[in-house]
N, C-alpha and C. Protein backbone atom coordinates (compact mmCIF):
# COMPACT_ATOMS: atom_id res chain seq x y z
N UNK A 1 154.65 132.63 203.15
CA UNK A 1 154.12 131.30 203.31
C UNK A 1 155.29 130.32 203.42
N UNK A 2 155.43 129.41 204.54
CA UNK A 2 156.77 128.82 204.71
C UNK A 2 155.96 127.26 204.20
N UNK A 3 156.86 126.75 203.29
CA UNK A 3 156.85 125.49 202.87
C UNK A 3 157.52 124.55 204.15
N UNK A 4 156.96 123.00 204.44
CA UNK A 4 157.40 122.01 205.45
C UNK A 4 157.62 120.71 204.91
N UNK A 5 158.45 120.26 205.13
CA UNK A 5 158.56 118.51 204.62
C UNK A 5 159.06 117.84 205.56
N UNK A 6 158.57 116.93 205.70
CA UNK A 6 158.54 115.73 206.89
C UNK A 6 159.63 114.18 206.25
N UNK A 7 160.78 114.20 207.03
CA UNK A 7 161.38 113.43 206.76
C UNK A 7 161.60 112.03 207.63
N UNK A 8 161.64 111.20 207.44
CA UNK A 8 161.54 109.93 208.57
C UNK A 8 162.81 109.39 208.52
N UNK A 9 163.46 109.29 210.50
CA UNK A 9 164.72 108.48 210.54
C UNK A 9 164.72 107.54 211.59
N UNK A 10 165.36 106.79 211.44
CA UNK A 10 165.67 105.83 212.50
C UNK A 10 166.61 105.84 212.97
N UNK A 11 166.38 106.38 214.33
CA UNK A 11 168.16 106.08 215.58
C UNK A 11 167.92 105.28 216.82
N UNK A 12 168.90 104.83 216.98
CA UNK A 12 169.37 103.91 218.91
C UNK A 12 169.97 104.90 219.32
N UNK A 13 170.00 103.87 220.50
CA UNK A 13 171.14 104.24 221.79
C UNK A 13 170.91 103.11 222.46
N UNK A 14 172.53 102.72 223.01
CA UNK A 14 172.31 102.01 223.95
C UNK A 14 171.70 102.51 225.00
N UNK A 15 171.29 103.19 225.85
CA UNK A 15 171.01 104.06 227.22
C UNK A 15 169.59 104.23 226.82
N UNK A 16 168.94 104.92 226.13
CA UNK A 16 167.34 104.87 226.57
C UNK A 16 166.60 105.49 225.42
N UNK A 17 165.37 105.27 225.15
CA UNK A 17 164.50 106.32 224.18
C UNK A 17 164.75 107.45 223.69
N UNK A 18 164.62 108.34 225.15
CA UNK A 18 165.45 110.03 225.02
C UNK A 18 166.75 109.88 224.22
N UNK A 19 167.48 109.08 225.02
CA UNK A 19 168.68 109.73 224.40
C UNK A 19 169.24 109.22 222.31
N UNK A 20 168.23 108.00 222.01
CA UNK A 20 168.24 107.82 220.67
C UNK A 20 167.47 109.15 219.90
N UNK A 21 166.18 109.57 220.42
CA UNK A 21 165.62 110.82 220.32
C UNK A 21 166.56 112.26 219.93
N UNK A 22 167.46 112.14 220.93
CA UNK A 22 167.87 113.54 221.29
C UNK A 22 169.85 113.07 220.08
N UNK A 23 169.89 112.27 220.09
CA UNK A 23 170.84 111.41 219.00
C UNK A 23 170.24 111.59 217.28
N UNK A 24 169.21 111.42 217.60
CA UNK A 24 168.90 111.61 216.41
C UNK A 24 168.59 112.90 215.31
N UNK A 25 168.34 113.73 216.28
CA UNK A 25 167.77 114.96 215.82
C UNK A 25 168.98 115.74 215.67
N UNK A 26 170.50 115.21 216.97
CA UNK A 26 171.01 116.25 216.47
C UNK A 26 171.97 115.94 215.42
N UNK A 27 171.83 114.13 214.73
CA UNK A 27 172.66 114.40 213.69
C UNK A 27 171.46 114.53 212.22
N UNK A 28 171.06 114.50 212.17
CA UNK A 28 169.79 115.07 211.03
C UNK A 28 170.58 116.50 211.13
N UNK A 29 170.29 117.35 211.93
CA UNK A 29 170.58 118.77 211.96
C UNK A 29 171.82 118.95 211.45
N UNK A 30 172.78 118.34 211.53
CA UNK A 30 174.36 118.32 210.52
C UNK A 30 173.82 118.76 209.31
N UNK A 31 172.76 117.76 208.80
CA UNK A 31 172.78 118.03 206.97
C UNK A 31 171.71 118.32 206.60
N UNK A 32 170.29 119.01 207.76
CA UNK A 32 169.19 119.15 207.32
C UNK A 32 169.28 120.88 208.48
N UNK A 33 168.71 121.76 207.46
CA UNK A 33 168.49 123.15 208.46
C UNK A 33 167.30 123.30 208.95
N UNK A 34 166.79 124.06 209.71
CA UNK A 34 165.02 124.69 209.77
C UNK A 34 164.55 123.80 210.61
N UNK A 35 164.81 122.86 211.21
CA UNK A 35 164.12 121.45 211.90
C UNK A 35 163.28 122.60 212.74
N UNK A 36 161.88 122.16 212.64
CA UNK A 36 160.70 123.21 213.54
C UNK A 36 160.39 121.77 214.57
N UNK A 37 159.85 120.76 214.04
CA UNK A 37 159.82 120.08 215.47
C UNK A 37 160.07 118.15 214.88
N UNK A 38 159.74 117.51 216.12
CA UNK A 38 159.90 115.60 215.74
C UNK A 38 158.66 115.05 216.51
N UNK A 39 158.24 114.02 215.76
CA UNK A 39 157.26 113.63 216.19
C UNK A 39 157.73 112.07 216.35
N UNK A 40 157.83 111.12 217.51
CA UNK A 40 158.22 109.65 217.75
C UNK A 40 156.88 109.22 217.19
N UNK A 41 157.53 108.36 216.61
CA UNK A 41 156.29 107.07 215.51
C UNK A 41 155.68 106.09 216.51
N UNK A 42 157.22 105.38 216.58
CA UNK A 42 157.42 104.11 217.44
C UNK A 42 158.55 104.36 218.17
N UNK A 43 158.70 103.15 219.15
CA UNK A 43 159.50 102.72 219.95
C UNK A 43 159.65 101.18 219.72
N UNK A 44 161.17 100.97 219.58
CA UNK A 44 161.38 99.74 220.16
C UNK A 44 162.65 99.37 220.49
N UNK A 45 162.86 97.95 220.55
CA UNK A 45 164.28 97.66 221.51
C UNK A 45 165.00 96.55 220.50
N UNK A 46 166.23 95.92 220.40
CA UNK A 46 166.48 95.51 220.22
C UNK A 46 167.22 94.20 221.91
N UNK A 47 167.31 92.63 221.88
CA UNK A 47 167.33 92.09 222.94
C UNK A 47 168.15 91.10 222.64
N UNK A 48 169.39 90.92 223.12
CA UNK A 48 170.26 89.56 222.81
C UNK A 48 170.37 88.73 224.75
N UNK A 49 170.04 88.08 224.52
CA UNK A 49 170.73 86.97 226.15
C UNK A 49 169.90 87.54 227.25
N UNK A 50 168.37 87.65 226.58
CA UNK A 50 167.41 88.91 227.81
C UNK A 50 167.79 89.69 228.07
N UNK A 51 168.45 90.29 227.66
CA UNK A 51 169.39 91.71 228.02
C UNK A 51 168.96 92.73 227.34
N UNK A 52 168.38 93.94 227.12
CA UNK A 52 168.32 95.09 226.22
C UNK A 52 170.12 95.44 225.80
N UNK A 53 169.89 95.44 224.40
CA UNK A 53 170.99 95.93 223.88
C UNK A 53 171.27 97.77 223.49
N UNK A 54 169.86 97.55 222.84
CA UNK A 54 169.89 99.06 222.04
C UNK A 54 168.25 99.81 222.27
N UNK A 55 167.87 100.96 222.14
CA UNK A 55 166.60 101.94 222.07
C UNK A 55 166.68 101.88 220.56
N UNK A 56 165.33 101.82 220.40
CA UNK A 56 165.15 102.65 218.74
C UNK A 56 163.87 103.36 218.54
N UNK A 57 164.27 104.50 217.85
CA UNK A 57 162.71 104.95 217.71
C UNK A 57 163.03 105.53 216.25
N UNK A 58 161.53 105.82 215.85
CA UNK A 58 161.28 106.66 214.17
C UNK A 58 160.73 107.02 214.63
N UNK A 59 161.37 108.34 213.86
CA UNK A 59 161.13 109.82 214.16
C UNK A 59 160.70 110.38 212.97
N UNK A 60 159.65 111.02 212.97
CA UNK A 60 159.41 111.90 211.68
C UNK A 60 159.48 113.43 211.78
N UNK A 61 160.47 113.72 211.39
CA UNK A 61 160.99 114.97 211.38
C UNK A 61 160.24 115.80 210.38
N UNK A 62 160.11 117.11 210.80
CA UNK A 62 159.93 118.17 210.11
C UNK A 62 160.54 119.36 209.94
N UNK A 63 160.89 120.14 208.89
CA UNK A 63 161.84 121.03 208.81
C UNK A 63 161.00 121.97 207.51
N UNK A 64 161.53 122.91 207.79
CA UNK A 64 161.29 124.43 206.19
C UNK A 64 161.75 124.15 205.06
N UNK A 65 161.22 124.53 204.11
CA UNK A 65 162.21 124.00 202.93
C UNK A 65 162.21 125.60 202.48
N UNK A 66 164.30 125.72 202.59
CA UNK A 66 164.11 127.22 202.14
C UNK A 66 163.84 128.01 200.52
N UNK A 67 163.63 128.80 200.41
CA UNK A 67 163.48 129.20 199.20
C UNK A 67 164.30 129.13 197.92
């Protein structure tokens, strides 16, 4: 029986959704093992001078918790 816990993070990128997404998961994975999958919460942006500055999304991660 594999135990799961769902952890929630928040990452940017300047460049786009995906790539705060794909930023995010892989630094979680530095200090978290087992990651089975991510689920995006939200989306949003940050905007200075009408300009998009940054992507952000929360992510709720899920991973194994090993024995």
């Amino acid at each position: 029986m594999a135990v799961l816990k769902v952890l929630e993070i928040l990452s940017e990128s300047p460049i786009s959704w995906e790539e705060a997404t794909k930023k995010g998961i892989e630094k979680t994975s530095e200090s978290v093992r087992n990651i089975r999958s991510a689920h995006v919460q939200h989306q949003s942006m940050t905007v200075k001078d009408g300009k998009v500055q940054t992507f952000r999304v929360n992510l709720r991660v899920t991973f194994e918790v090993e024995n």
